[in-house]
C-alpha atoms as a PDB file:
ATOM      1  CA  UNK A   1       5.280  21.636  34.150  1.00  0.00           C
ATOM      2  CA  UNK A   2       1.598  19.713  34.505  1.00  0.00           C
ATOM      3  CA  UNK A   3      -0.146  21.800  31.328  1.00  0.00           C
ATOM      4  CA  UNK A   4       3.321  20.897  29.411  1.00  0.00           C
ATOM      5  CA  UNK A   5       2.912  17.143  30.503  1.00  0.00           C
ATOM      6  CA  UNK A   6      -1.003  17.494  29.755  1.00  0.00           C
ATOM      7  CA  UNK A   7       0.037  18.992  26.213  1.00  0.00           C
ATOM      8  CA  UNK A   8       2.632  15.867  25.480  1.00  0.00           C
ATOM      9  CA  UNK A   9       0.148  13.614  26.680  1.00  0.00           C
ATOM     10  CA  UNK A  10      -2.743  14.794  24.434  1.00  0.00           C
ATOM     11  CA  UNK A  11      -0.242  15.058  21.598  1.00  0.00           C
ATOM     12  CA  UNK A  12       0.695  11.385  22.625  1.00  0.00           C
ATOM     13  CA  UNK A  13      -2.851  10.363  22.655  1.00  0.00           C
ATOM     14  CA  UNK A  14      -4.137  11.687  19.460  1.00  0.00           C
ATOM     15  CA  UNK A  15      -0.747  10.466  17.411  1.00  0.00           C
ATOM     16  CA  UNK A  16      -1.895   7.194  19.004  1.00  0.00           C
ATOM     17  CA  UNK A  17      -5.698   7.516  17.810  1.00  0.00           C
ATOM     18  CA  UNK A  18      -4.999   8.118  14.174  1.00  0.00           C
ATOM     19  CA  UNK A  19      -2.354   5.205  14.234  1.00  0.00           C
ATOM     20  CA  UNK A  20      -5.215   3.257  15.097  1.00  0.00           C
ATOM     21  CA  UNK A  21      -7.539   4.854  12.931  1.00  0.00           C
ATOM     22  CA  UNK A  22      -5.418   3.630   9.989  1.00  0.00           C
ATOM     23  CA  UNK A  23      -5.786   0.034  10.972  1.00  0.00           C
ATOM     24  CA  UNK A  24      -9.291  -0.312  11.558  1.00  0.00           C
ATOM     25  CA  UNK A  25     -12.360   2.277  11.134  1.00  0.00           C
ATOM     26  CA  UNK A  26     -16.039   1.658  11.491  1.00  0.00           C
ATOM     27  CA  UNK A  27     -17.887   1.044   8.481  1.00  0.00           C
ATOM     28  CA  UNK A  28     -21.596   1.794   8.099  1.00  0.00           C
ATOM     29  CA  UNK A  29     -23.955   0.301   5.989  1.00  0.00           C
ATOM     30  CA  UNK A  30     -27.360   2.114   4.680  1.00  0.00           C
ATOM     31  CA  UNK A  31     -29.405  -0.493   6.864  1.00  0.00           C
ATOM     32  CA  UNK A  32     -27.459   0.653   9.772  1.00  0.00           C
ATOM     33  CA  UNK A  33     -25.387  -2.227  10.508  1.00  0.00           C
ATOM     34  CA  UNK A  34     -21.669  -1.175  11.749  1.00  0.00           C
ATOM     35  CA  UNK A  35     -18.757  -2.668  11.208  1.00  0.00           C
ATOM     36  CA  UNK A  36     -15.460  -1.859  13.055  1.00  0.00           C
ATOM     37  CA  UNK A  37     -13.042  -3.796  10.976  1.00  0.00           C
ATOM     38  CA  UNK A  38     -10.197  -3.534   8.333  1.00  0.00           C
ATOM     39  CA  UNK A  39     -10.448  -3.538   4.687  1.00  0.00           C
ATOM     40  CA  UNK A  40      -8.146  -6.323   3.120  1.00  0.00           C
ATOM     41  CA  UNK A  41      -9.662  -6.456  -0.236  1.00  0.00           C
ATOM     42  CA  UNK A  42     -12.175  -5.055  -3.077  1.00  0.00           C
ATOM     43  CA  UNK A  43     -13.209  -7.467  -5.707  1.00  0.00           C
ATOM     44  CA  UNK A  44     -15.448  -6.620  -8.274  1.00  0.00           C
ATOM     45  CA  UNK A  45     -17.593  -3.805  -6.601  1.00  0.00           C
ATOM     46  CA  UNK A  46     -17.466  -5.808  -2.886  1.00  0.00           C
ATOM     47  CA  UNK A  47     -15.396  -4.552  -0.383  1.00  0.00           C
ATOM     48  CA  UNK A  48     -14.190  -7.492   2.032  1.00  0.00           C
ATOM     49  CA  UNK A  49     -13.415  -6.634   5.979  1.00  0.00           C
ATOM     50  CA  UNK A  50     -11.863  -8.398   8.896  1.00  0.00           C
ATOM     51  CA  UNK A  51     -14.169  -7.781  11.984  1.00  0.00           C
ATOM     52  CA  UNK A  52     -12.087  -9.138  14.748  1.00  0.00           C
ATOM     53  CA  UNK A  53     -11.743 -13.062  14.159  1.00  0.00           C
ATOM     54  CA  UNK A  54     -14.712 -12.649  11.634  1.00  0.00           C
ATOM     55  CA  UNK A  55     -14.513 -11.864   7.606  1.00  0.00           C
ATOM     56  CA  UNK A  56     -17.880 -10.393   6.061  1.00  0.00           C
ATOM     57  CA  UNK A  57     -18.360  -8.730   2.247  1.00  0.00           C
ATOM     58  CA  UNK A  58     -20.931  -6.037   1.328  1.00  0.00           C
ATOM     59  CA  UNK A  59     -21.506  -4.488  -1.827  1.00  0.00           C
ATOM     60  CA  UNK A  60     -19.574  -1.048  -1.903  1.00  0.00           C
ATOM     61  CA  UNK A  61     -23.316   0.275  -3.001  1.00  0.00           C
ATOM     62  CA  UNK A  62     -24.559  -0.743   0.294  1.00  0.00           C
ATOM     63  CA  UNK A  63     -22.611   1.726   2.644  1.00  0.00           C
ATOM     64  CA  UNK A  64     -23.267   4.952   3.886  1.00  0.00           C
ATOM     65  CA  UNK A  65     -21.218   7.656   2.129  1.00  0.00           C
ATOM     66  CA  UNK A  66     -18.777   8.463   4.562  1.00  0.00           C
ATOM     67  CA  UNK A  67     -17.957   4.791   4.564  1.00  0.00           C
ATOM     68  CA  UNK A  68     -17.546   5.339   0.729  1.00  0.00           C
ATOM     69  CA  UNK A  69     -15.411   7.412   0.913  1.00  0.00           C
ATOM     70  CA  UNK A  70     -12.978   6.087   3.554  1.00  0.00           C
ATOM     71  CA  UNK A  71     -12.894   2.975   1.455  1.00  0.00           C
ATOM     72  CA  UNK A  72     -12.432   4.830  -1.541  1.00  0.00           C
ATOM     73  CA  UNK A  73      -9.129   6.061  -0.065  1.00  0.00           C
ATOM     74  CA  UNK A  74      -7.699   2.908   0.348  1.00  0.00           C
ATOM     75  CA  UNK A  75      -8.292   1.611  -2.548  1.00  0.00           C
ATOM     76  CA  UNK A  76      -6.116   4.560  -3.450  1.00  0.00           C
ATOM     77  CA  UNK A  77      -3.548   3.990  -1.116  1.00  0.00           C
ATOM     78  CA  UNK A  78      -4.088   0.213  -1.757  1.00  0.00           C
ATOM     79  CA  UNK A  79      -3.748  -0.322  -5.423  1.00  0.00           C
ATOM     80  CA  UNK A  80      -2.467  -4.003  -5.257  1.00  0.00           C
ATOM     81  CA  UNK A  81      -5.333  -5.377  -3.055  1.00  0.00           C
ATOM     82  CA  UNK A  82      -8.146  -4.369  -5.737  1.00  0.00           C
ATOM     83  CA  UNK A  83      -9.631  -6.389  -7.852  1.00  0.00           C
ATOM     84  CA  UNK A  84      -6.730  -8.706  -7.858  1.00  0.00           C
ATOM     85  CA  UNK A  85      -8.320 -12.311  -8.610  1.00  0.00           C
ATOM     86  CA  UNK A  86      -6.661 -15.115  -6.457  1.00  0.00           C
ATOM     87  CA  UNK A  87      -8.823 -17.636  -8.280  1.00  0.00           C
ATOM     88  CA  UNK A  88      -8.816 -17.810 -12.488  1.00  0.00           C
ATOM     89  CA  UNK A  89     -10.396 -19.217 -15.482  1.00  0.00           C
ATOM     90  CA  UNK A  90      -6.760 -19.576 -16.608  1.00  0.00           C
ATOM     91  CA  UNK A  91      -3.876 -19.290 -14.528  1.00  0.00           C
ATOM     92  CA  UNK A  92      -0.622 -16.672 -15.065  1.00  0.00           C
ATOM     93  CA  UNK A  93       1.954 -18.397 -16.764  1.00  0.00           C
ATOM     94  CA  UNK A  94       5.495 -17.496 -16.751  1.00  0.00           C
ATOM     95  CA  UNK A  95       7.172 -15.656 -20.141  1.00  0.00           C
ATOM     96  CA  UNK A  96       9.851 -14.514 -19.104  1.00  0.00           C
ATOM     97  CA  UNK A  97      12.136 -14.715 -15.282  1.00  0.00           C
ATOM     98  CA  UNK A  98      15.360 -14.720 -13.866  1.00  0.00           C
ATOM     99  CA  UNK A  99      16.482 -15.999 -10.638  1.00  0.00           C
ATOM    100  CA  UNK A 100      17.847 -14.059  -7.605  1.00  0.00           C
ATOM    101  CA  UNK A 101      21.818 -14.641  -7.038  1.00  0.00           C
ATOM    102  CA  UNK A 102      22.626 -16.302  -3.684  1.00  0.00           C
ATOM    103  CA  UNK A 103      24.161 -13.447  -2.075  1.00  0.00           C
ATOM    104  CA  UNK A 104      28.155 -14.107  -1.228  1.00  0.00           C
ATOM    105  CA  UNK A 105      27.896 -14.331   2.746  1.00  0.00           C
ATOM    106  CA  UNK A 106      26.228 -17.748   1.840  1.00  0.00           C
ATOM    107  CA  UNK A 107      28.873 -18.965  -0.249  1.00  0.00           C
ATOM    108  CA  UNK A 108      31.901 -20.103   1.801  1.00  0.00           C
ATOM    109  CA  UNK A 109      29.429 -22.953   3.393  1.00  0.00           C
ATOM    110  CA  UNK A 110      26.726 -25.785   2.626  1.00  0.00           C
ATOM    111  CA  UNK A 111      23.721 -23.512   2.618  1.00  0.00           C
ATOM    112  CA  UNK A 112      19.842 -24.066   2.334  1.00  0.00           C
ATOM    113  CA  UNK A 113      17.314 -21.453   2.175  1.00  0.00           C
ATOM    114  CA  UNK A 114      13.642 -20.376   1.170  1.00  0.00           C
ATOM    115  CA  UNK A 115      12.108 -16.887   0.415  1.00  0.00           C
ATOM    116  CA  UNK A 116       8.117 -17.253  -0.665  1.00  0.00           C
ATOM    117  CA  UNK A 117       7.433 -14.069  -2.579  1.00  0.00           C
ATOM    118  CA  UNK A 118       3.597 -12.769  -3.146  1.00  0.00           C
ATOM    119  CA  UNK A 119       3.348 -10.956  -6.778  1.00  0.00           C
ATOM    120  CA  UNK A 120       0.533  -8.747  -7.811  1.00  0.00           C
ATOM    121  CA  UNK A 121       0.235  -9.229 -11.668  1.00  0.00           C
ATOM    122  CA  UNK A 122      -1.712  -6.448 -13.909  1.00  0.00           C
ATOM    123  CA  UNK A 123      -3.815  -7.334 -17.129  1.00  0.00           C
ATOM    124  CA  UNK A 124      -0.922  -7.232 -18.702  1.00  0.00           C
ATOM    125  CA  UNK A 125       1.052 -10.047 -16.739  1.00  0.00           C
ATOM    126  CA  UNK A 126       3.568  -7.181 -15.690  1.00  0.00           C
ATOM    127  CA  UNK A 127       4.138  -7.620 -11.647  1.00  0.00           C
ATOM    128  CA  UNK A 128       3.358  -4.067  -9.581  1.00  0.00           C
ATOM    129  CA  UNK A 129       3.271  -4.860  -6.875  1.00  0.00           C
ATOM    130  CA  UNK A 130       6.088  -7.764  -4.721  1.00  0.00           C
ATOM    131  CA  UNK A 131       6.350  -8.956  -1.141  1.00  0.00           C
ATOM    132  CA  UNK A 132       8.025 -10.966   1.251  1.00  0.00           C
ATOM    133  CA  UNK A 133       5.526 -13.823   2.271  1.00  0.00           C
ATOM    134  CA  UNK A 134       8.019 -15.830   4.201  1.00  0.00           C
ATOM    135  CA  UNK A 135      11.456 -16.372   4.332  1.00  0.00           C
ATOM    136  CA  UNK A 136      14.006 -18.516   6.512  1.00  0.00           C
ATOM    137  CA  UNK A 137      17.086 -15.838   5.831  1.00  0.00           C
ATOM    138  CA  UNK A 138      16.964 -11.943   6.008  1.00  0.00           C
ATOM    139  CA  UNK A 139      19.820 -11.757   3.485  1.00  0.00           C
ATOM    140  CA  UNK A 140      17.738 -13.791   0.869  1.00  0.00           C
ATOM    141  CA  UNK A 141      14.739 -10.988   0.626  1.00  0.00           C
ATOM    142  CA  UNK A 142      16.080  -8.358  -1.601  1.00  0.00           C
ATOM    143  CA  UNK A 143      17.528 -10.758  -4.128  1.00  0.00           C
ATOM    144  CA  UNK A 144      14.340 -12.703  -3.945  1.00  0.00           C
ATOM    145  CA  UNK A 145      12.253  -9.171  -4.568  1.00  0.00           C
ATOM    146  CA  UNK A 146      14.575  -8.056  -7.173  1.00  0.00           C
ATOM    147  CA  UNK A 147      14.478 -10.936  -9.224  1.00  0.00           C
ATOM    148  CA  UNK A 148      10.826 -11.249  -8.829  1.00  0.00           C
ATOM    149  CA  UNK A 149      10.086  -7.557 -10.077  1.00  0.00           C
ATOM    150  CA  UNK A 150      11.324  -8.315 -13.491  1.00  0.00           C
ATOM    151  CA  UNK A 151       9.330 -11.571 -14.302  1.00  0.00           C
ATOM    152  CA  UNK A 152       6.412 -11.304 -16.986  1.00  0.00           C
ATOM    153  CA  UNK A 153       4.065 -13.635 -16.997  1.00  0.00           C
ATOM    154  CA  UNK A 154       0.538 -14.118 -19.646  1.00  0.00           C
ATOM    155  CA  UNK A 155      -1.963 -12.658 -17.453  1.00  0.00           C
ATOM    156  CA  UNK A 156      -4.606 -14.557 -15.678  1.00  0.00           C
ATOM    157  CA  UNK A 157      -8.033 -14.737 -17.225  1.00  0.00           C
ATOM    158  CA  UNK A 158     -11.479 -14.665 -15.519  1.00  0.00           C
ATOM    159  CA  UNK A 159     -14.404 -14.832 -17.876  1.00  0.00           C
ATOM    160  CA  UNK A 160     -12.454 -14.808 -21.276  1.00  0.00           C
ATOM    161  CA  UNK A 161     -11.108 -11.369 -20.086  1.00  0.00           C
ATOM    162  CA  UNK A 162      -7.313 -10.465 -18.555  1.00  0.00           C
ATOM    163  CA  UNK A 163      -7.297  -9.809 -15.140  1.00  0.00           C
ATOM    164  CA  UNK A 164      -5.284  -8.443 -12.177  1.00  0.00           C
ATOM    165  CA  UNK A 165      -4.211 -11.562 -10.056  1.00  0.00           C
ATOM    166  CA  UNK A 166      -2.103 -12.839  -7.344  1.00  0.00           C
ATOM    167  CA  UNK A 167       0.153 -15.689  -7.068  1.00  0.00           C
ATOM    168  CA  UNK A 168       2.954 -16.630  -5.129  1.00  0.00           C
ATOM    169  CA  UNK A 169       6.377 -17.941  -5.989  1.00  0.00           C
ATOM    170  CA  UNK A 170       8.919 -19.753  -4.156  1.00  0.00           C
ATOM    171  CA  UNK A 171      12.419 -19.462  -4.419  1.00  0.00           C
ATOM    172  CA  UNK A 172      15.244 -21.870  -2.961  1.00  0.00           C
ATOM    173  CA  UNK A 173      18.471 -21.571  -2.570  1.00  0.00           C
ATOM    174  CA  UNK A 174      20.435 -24.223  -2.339  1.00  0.00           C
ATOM    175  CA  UNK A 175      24.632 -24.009  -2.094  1.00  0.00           C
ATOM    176  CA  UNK A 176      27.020 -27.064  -1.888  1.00  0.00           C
ATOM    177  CA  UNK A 177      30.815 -25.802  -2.028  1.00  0.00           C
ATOM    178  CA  UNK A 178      33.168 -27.945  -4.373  1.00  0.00           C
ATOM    179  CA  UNK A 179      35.320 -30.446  -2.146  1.00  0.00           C
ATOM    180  CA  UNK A 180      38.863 -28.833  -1.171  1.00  0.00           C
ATOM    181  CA  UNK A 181      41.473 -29.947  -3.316  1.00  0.00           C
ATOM    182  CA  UNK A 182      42.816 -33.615  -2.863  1.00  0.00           C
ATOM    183  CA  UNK A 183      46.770 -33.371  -2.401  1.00  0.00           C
ATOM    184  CA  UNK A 184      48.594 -36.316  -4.268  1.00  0.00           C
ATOM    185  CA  UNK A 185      50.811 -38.022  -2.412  1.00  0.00           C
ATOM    186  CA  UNK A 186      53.899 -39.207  -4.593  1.00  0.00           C
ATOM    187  CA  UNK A 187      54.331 -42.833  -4.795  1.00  0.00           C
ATOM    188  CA  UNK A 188      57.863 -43.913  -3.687  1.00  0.00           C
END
């Protein structure tokens, strides 16, 4: 009974460790400066981490290998966090949209409501990658998302050249029922 609680318990453990190692890892530069951090983006050949309360930016060039190559896989797993511009020489504009439908469990009563959706554009304006920024009713996500997904937009530009960018979009929904029906009253 002990070894089979040791077993669970080191089973427990590790499936614990590599949850953690997925959200943060120690990064290593060629100086030998550490960092045990996150990646949250990788602009331009600079990878940017979150140390703790703390954001610092190294040149991919300047870590160790290993480190290369951990960051190399999430840019693979991570598509829609590199090289995505959040700052252009011209802004995306819209081409073509639609808007979500308020879904019908809103309907039967005066109804407000906000969904802020983050888009992930390509150099093509096409959006690849959508997601729920904030949002004041769990109904109005999907709509919000669906709709989204199917805008085109011209795509930003940085330097004369199209780029991957970000942008967000907000989307309110606002429903005020008709009145009821006013009965006439016959007039004697």
């Amino acid at each position: 009974m002990k070894a089979q609680f040791t077993r669970i318990a080191a089973v427990a453990v590790v499936g614990i460790c590599s949850v953690a190692a997925s959200f943060a890892e120690v990064y290593t530069k060629l100086d030998g400066t550490a960092y045990d951090g996150e990646v949250y983006k990788v602009l331009d050949g600079v990878v940017y981490l979150t140390v703790g309360d703390e954001r610092v930016n190294a040149s991919l060039s300047e870590f160790d290998a290993s480190s290369q190559a951990a960051i190399g896989a999430w840019t693979q797993e991570n598509p829609h966090r590199v090289d995505v511009y959040t700052k252009w020489d011209v802004q995306p504009s819209i081409k073509s949209s639609s808007m979500p439908k308020l879904p019908e469990q809103f309907l039967a009563e005066e109804f407000k409501g906000l969904v802020s959706v983050d888009l992930v554009l390509n150099e093509a304006g096409q959006v690849i990658h959508a997601s729920i920024k904030k949002s004041t009713h769990l109904g109005l996500e999907a709509p919000s998302l669906e709709a989204a997904k199917t805008w085109i937009f011209e795509p930003a530009k940085v330097g004369g050249k199209s780029v991957r960018s970000k942008l967000r979009i907000p989307f309110k929904f606002v429903n005020t029922p008709p009145p009821p029906p006013v009965e006439e009253v016959p007039v004697s």
